[in-house]
Protein backbone atom coordinates (compact mmCIF):
# COMPACT_ATOMS: atom_id res chain seq x y z
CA UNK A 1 0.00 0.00 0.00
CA UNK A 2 2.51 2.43 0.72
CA UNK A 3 4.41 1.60 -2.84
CA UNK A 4 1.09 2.01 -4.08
CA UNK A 5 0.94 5.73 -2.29
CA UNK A 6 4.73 6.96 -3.31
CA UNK A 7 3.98 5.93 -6.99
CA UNK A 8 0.72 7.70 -6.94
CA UNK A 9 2.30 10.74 -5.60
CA UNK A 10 5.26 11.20 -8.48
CA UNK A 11 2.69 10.47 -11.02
CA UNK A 12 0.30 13.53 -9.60
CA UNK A 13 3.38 15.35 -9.12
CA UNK A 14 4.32 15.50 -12.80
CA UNK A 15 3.65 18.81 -13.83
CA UNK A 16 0.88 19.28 -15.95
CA UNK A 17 1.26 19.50 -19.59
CA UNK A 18 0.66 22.39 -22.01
CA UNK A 19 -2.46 21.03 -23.07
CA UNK A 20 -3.89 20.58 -19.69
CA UNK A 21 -2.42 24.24 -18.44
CA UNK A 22 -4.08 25.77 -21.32
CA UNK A 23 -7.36 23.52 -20.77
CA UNK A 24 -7.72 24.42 -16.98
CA UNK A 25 -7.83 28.10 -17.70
CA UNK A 26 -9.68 28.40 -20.40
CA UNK A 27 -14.04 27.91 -20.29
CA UNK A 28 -14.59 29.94 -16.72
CA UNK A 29 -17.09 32.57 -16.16
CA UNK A 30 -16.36 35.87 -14.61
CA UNK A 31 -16.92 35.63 -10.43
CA UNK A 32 -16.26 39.03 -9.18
CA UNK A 33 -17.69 39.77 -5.63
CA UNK A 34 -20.82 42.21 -5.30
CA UNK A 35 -21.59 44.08 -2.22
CA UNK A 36 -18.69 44.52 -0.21
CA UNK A 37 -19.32 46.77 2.59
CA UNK A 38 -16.63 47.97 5.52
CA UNK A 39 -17.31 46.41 8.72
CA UNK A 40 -18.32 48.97 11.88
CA UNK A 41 -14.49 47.87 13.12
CA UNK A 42 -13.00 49.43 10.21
CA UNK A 43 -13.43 53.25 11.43
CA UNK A 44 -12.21 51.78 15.07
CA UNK A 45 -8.88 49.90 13.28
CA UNK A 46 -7.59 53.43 12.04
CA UNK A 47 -8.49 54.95 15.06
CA UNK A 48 -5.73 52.87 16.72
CA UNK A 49 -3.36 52.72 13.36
CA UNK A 50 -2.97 56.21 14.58
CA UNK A 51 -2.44 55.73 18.26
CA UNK A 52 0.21 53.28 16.92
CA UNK A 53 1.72 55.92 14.95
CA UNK A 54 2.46 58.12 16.97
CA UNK A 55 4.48 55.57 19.38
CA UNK A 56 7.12 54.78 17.24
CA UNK A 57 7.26 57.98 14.88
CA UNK A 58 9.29 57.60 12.26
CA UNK A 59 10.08 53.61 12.15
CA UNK A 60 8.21 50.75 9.84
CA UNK A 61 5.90 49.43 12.05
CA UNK A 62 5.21 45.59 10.99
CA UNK A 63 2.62 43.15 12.54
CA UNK A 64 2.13 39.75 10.49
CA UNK A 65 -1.00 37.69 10.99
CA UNK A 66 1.45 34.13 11.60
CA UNK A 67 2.12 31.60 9.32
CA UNK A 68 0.66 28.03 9.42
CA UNK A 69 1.59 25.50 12.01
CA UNK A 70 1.73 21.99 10.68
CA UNK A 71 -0.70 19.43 12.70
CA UNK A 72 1.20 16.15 11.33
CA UNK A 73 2.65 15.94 7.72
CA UNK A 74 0.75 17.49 4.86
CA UNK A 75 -2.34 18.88 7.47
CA UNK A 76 -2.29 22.18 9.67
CA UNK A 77 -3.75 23.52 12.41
CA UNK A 78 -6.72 25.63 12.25
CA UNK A 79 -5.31 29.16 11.55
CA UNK A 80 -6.07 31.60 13.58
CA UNK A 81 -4.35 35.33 13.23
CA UNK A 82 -2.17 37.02 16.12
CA UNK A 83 -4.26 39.45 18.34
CA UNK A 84 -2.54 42.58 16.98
CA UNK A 85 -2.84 41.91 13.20
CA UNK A 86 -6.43 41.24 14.35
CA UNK A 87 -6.78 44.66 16.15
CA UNK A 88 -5.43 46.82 13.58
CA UNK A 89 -7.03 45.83 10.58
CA UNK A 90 -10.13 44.57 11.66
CA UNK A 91 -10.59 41.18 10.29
CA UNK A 92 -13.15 38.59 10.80
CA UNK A 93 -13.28 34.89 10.58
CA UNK A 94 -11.23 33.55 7.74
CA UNK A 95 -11.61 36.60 5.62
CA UNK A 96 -7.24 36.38 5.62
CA UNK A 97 -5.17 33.72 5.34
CA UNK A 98 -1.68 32.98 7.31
CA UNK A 99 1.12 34.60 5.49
CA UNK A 100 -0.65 37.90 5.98
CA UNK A 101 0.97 41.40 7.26
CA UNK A 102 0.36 44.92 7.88
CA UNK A 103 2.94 46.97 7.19
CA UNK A 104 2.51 50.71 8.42
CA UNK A 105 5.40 52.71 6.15
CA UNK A 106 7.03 55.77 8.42
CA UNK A 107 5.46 59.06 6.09
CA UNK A 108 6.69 61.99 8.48
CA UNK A 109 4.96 62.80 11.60
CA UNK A 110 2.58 59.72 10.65
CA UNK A 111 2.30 56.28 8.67
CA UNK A 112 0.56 55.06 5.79
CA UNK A 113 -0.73 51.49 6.23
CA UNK A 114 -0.55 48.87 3.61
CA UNK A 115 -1.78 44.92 3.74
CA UNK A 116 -0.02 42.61 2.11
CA UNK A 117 -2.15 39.50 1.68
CA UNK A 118 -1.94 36.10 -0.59
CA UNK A 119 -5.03 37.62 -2.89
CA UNK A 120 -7.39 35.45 -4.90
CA UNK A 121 -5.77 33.02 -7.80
CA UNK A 122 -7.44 33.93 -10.81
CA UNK A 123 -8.45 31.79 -13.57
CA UNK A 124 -5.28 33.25 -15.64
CA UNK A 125 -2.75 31.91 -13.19
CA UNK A 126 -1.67 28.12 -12.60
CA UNK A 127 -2.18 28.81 -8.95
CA UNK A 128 -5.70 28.33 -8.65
CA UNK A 129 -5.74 24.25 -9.21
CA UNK A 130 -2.09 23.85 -8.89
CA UNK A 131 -1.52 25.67 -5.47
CA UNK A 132 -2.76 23.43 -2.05
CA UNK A 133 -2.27 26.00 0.18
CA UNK A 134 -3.62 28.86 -0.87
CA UNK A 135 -5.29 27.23 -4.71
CA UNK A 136 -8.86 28.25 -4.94
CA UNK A 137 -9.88 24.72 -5.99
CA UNK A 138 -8.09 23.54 -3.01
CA UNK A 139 -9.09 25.72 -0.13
CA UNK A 140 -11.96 28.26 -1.69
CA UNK A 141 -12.30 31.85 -2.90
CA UNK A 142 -9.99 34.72 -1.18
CA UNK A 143 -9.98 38.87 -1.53
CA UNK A 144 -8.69 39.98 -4.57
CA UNK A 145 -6.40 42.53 -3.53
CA UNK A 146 -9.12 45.32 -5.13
CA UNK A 147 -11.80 43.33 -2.75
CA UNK A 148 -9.45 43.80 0.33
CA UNK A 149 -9.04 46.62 -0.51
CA UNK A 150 -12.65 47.74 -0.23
CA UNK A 151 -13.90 45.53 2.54
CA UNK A 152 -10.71 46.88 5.06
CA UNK A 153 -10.69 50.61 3.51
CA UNK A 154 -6.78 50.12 3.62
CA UNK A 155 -4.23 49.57 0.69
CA UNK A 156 -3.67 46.21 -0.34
CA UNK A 157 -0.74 44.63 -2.28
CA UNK A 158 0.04 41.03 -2.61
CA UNK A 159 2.65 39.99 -0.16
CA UNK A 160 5.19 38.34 -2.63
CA UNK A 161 5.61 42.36 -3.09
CA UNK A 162 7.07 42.88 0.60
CA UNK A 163 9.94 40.48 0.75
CA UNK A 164 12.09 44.00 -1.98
CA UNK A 165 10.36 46.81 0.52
CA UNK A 166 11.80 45.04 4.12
CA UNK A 167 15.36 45.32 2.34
CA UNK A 168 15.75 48.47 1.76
CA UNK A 169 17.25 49.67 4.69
CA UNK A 170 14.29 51.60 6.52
CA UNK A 171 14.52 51.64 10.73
CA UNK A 172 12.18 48.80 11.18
CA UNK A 173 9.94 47.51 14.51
CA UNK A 174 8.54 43.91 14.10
CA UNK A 175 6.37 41.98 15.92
CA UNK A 176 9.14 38.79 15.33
CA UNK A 177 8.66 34.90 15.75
CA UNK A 178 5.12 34.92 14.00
CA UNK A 179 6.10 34.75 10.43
CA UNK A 180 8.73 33.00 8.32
CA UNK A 181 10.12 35.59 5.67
CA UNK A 182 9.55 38.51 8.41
CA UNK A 183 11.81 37.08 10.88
CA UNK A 184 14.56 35.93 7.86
CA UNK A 185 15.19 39.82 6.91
CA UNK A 186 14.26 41.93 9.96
CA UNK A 187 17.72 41.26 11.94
CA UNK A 188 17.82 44.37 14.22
CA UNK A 189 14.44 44.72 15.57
CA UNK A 190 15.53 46.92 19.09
CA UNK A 191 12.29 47.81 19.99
CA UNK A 192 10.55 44.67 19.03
CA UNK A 193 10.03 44.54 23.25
CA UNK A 194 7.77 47.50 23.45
CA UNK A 195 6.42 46.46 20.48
CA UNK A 196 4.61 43.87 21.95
CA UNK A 197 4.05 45.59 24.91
CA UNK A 198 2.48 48.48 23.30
CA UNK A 199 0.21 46.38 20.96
CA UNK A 200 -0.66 44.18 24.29
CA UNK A 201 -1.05 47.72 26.52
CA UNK A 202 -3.38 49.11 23.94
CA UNK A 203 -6.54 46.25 24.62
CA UNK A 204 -6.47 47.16 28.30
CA UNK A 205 -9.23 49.22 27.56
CA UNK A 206 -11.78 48.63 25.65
CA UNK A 207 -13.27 50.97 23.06
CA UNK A 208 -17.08 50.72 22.15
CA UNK A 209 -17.28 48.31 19.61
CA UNK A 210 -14.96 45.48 21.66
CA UNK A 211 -17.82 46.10 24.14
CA UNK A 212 -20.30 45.29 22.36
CA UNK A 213 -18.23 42.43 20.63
CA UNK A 214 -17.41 41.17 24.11
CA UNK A 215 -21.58 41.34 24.86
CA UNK A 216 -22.19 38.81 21.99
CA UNK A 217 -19.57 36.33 23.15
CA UNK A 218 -21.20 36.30 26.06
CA UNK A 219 -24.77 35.76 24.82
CA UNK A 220 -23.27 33.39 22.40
CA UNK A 221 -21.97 31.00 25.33
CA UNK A 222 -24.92 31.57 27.20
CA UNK A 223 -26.68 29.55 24.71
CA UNK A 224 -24.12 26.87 24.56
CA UNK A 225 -24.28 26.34 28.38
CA UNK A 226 -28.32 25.55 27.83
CA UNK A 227 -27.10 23.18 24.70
CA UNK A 228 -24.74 21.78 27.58
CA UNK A 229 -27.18 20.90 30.19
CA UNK A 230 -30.40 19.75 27.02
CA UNK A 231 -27.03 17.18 26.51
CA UNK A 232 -26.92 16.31 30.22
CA UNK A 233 -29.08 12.71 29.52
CA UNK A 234 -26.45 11.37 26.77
CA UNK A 235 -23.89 12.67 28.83
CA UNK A 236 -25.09 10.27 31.79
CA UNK A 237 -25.36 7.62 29.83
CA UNK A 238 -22.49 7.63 27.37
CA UNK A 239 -18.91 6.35 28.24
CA UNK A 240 -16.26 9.76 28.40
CA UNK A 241 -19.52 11.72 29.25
CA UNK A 242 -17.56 14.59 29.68
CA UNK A 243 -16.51 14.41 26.26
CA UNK A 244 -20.38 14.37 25.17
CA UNK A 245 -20.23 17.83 27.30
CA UNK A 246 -17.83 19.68 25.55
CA UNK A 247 -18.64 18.82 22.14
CA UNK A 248 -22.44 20.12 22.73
CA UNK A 249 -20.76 23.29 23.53
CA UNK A 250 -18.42 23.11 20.83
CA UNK A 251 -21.26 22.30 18.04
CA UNK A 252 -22.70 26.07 19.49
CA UNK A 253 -18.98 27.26 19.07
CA UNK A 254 -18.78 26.46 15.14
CA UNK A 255 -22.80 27.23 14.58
CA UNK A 256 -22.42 30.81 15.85
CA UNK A 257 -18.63 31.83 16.03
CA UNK A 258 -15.26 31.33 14.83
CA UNK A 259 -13.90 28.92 17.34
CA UNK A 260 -13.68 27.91 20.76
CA UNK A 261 -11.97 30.62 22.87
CA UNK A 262 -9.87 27.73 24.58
CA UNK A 263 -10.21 24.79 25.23
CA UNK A 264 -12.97 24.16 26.91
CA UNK A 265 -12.91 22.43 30.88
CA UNK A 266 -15.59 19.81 30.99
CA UNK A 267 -14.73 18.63 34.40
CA UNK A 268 -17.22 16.57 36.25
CA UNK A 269 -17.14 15.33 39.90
CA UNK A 270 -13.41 15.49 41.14
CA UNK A 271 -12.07 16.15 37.86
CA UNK A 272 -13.42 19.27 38.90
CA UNK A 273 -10.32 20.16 41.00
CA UNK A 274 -8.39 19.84 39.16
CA UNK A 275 -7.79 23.15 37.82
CA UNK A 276 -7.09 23.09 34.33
CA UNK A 277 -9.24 19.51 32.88
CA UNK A 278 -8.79 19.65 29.92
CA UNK A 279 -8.26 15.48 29.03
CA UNK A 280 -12.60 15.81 29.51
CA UNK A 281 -12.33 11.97 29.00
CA UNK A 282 -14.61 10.85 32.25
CA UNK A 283 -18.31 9.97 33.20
CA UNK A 284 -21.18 11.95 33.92
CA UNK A 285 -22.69 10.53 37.20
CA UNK A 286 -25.76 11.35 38.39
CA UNK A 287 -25.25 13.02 41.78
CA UNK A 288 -22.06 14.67 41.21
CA UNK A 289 -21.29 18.53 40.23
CA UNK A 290 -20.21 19.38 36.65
CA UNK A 291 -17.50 22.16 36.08
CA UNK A 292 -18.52 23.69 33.03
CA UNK A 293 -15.38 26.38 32.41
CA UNK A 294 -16.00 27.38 28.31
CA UNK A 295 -15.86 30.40 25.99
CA UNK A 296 -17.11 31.17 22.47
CA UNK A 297 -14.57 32.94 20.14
CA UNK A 298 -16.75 34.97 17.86
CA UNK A 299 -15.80 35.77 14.20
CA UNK A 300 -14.33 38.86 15.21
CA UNK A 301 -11.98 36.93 17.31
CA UNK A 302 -13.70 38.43 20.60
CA UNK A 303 -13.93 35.63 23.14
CA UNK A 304 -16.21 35.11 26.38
CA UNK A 305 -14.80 33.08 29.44
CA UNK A 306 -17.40 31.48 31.48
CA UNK A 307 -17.52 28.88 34.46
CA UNK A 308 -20.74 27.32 36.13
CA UNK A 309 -20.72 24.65 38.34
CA UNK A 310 -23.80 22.43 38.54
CA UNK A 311 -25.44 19.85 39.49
CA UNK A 312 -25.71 17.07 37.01
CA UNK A 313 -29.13 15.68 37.92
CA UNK A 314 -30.56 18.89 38.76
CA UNK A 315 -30.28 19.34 42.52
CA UNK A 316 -27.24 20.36 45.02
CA UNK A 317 -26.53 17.97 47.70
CA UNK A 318 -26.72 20.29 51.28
CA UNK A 319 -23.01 19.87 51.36
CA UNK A 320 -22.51 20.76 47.61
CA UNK A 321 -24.72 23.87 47.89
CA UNK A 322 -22.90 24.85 51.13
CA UNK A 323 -19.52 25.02 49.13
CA UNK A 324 -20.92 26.56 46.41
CA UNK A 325 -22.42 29.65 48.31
CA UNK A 326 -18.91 30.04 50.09
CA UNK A 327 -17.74 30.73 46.58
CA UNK A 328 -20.88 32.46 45.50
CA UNK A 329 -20.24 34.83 48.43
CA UNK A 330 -16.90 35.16 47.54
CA UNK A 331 -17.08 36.23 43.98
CA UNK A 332 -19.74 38.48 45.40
CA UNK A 333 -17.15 40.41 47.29
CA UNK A 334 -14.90 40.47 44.14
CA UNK A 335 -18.00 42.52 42.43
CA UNK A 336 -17.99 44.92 45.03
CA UNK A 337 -14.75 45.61 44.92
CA UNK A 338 -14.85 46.73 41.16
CA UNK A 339 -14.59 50.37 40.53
CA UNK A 340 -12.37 52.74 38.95
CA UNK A 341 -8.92 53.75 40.92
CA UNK A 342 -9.33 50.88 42.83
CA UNK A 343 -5.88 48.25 42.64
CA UNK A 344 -6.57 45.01 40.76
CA UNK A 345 -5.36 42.80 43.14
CA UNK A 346 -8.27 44.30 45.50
CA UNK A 347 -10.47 41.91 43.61
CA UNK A 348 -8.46 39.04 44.10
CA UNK A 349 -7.79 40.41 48.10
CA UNK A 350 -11.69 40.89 48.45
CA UNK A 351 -12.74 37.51 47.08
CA UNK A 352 -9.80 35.16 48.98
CA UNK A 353 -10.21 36.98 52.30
CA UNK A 354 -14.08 35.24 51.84
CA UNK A 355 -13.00 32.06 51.40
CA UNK A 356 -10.11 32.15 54.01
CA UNK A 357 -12.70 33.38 56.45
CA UNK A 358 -15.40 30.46 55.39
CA UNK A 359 -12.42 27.89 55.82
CA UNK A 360 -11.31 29.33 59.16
CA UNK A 361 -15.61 28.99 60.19
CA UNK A 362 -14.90 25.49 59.07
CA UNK A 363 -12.69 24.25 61.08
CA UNK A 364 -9.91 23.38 58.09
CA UNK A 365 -8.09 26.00 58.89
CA UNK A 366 -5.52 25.94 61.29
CA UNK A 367 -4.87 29.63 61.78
CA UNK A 368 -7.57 32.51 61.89
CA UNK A 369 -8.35 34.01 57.74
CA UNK A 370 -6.53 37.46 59.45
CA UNK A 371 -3.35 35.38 59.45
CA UNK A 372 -4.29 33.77 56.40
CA UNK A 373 -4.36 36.44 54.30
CA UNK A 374 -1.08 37.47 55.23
CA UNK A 375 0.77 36.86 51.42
CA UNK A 376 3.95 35.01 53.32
CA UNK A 377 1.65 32.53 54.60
CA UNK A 378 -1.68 31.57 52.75
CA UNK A 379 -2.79 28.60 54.15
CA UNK A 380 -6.19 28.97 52.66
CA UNK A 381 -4.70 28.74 49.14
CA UNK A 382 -4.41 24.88 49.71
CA UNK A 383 -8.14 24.78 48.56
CA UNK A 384 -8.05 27.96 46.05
CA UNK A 385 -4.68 28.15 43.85
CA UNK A 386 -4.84 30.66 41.19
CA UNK A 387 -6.14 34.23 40.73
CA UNK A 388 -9.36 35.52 40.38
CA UNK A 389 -9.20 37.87 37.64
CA UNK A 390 -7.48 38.53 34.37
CA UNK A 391 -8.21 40.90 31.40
CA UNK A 392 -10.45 39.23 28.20
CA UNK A 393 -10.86 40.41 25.00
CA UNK A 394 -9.28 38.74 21.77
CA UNK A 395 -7.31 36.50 23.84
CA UNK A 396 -8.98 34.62 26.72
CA UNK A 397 -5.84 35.84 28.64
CA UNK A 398 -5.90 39.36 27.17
CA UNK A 399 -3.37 42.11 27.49
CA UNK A 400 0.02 39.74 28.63
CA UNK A 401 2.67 41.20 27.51
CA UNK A 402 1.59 44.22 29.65
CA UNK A 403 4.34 44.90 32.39
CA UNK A 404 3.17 44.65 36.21
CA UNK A 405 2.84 48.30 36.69
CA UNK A 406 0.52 48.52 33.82
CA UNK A 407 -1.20 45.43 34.76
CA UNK A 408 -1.44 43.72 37.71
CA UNK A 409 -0.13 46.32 40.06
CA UNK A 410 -1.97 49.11 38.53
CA UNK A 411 -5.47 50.33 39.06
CA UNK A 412 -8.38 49.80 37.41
CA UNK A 413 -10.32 52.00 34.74
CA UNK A 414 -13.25 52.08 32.82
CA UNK A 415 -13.40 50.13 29.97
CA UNK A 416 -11.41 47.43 30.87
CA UNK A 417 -13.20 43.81 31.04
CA UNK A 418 -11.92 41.28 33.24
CA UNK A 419 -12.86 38.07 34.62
CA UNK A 420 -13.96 37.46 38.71
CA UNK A 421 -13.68 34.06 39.20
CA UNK A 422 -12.97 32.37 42.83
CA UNK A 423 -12.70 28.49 43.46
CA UNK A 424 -12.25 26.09 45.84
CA UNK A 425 -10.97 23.08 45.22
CA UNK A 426 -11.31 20.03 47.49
CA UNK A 427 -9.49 17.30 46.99
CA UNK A 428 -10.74 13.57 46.81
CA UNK A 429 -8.16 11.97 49.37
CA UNK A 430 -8.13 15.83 51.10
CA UNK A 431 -8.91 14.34 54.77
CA UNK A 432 -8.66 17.84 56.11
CA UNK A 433 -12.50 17.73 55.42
CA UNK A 434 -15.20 15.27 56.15
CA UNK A 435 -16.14 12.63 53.51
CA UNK A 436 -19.22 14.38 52.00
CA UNK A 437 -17.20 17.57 50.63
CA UNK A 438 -14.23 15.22 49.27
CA UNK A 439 -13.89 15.94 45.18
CA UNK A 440 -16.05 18.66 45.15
CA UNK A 441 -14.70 21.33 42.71
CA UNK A 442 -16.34 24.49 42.26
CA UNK A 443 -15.67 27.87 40.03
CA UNK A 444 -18.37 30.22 38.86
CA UNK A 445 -16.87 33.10 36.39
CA UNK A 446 -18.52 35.79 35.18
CA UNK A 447 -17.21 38.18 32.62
CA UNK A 448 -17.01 42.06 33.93
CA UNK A 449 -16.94 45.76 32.57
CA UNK A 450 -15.50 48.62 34.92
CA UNK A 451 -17.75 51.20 34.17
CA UNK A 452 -17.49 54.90 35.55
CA UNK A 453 -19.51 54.28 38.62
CA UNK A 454 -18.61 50.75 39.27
CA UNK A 455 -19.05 47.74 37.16
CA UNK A 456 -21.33 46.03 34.54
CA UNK A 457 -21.51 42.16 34.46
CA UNK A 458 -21.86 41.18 31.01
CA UNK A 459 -22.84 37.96 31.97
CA UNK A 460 -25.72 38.81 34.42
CA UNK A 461 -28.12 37.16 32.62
CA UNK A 462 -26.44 33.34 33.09
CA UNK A 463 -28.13 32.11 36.38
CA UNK A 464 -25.54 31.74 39.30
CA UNK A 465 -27.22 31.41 42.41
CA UNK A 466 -28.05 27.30 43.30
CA UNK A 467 -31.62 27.65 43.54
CA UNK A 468 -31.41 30.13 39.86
CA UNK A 469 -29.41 27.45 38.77
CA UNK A 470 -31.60 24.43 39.65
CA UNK A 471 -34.62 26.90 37.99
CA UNK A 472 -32.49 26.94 34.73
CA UNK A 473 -31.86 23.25 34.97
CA UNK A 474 -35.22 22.52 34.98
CA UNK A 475 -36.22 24.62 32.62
CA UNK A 476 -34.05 23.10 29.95
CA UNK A 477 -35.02 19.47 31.13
């Protein structure tokens, strides 16, 4: 068979003859693309092509989309573009291919942006049936660069173009390590550091349409959580359960967005704690709480990130629902800490000093929440590892190549949207606690805007108190 499969592939790879290269182009009817309109990013994108500008004044500012990772062999990943090629030019789904980049060319005081793209391969060129990676018979109609054009209200040239214009000696910054041919001819990149940083900086806060991006991610995975618990049954009753789980989420993923925003936790009884599940390769028994931790990644690359924990056959056991409201409390002190000027850490402080205090009530812990808290000693993190906030946006993760000071040890302001999300994680074989709260794992996340006043959740609307939550079970049943 595999003779069979090395022969086949030097025949194919013969290149075709005159005939057929003059057959293959000829007998095609004109396909131009009507009714190309600019989407409401486009306005937004040179909005911030201008902020851009003016930080680096001067030098060629470049920021490819990525090149293709290869899966195994001959197939690829899914390609998805970096954040900042995203941000800047505004575009959606798979309107661009890998092997994209925006080039914004120094012009004085300010810059004039080109794309360079792989455009369409018209019926004149070879490349349209003899091309697999970017061959229209192979993998479906692209831009022409006239269409680009038009639909991202920016010049567009076909990147084969850029490889002359990066040698010609012009004080370049490059977002590096993304593509191939960028990386081979931009050797001094000095400020490729702040770079980053400045393109990462730049999300912190939110303009009006990532807002309202951000909304419909939200009400997007709202409506994969109810495909989640219609799948509940099958779940019970199929081996891997879990697995039955995520891909009911994921079928709401593909139906209304791009992708998922990560990949999703499906995490059900202790699987639960541990934090990041990701294998989602176990059953679905009735009795025990699911951990439901999932995002959709809309077409504009905006992502939600949501966690619910529930119970899988409707009801919370009285020692389930008694963790859960310790963390429902909890993340209820993280909202009330949310308000402009205040330090982002104050929303991690606000929720942990909660669950320190409920642990202390408890009995588990050995020393009073006070002492808990104190950062040198943190007992109370035994049950509660990680953070409970981080800036979303295009990446789940949003904003990380922001420094501390900008970041984490800076204050908040309006328009950024983060995450509150506090856990607590007991383990199975944890004999610090009696038998009945052993593998229970529980997170709820909601998705947050700091507003002028205080804070909107954008995810208000997804039940999280246990008796809402047993309401919306039902009501899906």
């Amino acid at each position: 068979m595999e003779e069979k499969t090395a022969e086949s592939r030097r025949v194919y790879d013969v290149p075709p003859t005159e005939a057929y290269a003059e057959f293959m182009i000829s007998g095609w009817a004109p396909s131009p693309l009507h009714g190309i309109t600019q989407d409401p990013v486009i306005p937004y994108c040179v909005a911030r092509r201008e902020n851009l500008s003016k930080a680096f004044t001067g030098l060629r500012i470049i920021l490819p989309s990525g090149n293709s990772k290869v899966r195994s062999n001959d197939t690829d990943y899914r390609f998805r573009p970096h954040s900042a090629f995203i941000y800047y030019t505004g575009v959606q789904g798979e309107e661009v291919t890998s092997d994209a980049v925006l080039v914004m060319e120094p012009n004085g005081e300010i810059h004039d942006s080109i794309l360079y793209i792989q455009p369409r391969s018209t019926r004149d060129t070879s490349a349209f049936y003899n091309d697999r990676k970017y061959g229209e018979l192979w993998v479906g109609r692209r831009y022409t660069t006239e269409e680009a054009s038009l639909r991202f209200g920016i010049e567009v040239r076909k990147v084969e173009d850029l490889k002359a214009l990066l040698k010609d000696g012009t004080p370049t910054v490059a977002l590096t390590g993304l593509d191939c041919m960028v990386d081979s001819i931009i050797k001094k990149n000095p400020r490729g550091t702040e770079l980053e940083n400045v393109v990462s900086v730049a999300r912190l806060i939110k303009d009006e349409h990532e807002i309202q991006e951000m909304q419909k991610a939200v009400d997007v995975t709202h409506r994969g959580f109810n495909d989640v618990m219609r799948a509940l049954p099958a779940a019970i009753t199929t081996p891997r359960g879990e697995r039955v789980v995520e891909a009911a989420f994921f079928g709401r993923a593909r139906v209304e967005g791009n992708e998922l925003g990560y990949d999703t936790i499906s995490a059900a009884g202790s699987h639960a704690c541990v934090l990041h599940w990701t294998r989602n390769d176990g059953e679905v028994k009735n009795g025990d709480l699911l951990l439901l931790d999932a995002g959709v990644e809309l077409d504009s690359f905006y992502t939600a990130d949501i966690t619910r924990t529930f119970p899988i056959n409707g009801k919370f056991s009285p020692a389930q629902r008694s963790l859960y409201m310790l963390v429902y409390e909890a993340q209820k002190a993280g909202f009330a800490a949310i308000r402009p000027g205040v330090d982002f850490l104050e929303i991690n402080r606000a929720c942990h000093s909660v669950l320190a205090q409920g642990l202390a009530d408890m009995g588990v812990l050995t020393i009073s929440a006070e002492e808990s808290m104190d950062p040198a000693i943190g007992l109370h993190k035994r049950w509660t590892l990680h953070g409970v906030s981080h800036m979303l946006g295009l990446d789940v993760h949003d904003c990380a190549q922001a420094r501390k000071d900008q970041y984490t040890e800076a204050t908040l302001e309006a328009g950024m949207i983060l995450t509150v999300e506090p856990g607590l994680y007991i383990q199975p074989d944890d004999e610090l606690f009696a038998p009945q709260y052993r593998g229970i794992g529980i997170r709820i996340e909601d998705d947050v805007l700091v507003t002028e006043t205080g804070y909107f959740n954008l995810s208000e609307n997804m039940p999280r108190h246990p008796d809402e939550i047993e309401a919306w079970m039902a009501s899906l049943r």
